[in-house]
Protein backbone atom coordinates (compact mmCIF):
# COMPACT_ATOMS: atom_id res chain seq x y z
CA UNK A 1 -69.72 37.14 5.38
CA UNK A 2 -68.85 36.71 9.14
CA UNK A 3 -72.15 35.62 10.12
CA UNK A 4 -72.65 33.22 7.32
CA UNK A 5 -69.39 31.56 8.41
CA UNK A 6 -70.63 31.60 12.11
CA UNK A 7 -74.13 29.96 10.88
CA UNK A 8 -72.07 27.90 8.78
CA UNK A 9 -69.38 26.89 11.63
CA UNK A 10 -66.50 27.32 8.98
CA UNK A 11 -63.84 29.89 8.75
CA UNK A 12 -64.48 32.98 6.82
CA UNK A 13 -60.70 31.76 4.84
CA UNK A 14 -62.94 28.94 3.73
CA UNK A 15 -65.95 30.58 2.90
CA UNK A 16 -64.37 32.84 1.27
CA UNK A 17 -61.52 30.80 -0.59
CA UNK A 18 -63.11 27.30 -0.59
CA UNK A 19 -59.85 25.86 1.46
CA UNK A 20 -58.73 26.75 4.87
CA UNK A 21 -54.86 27.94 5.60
CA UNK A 22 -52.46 25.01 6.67
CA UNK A 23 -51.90 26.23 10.44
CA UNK A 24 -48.08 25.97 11.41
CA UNK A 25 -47.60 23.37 13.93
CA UNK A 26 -47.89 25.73 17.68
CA UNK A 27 -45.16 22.30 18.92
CA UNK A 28 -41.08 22.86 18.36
CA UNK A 29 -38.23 20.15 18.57
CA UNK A 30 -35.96 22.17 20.47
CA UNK A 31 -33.42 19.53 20.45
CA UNK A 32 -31.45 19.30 17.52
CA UNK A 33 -30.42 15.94 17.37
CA UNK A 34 -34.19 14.73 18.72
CA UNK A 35 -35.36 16.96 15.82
CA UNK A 36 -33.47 15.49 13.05
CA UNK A 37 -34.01 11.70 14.00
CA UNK A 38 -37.74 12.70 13.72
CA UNK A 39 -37.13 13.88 10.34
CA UNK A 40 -35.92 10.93 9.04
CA UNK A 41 -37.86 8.98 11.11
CA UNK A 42 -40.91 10.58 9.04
CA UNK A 43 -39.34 9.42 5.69
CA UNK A 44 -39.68 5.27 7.06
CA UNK A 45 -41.86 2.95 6.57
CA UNK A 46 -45.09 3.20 8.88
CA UNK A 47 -44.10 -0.03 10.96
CA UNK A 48 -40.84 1.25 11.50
CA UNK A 49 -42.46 4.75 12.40
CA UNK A 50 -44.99 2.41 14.78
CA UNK A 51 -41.93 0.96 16.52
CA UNK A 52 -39.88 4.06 17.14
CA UNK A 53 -43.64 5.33 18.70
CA UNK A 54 -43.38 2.57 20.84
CA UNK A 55 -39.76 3.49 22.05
CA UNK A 56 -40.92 7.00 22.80
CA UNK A 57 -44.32 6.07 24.29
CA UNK A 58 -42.08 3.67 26.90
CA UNK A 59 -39.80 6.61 27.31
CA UNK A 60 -42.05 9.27 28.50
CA UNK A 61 -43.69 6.85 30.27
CA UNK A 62 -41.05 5.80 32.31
CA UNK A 63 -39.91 9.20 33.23
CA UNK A 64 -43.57 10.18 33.77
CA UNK A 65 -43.31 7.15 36.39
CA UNK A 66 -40.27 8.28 38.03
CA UNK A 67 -41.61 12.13 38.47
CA UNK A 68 -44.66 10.42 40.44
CA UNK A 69 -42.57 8.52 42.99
CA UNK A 70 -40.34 11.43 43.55
């Protein structure tokens, strides 16, 4: 069964079951307040979601900036 999943570059959970195992996300919010804005930033509309994105893309951006010119 091993091999034929090897030959068959699938996991032996899905060669065996048909369906592979939802993984657990490996990243944690450690901040609590940062964790529950992203929770009910998941429940908004998608251009709402695309905005907040935006906010956090300029964010870490900026901060990535400052880091470099230290």
């Amino acid at each position: 069964m091993i091999k034929r999943a090897q030959v068959l570059e699938v996991s032996l959970e899905r060669l065996v079951f048909g369906k592979q195992r939802q993984e657990q996300p490996v990243f944690e919010i450690k901040n609590k307040r940062l964790k529950e804005l992203c929770k009910q930033a998941d429940r908004l509309k998608p251009d709402v979601q695309d905005v907040i994105c935006r906010f956090m893309d300029m964010a870490t951006k900026q901060d990535k900036l400052k880091r470099t010119i230290r």
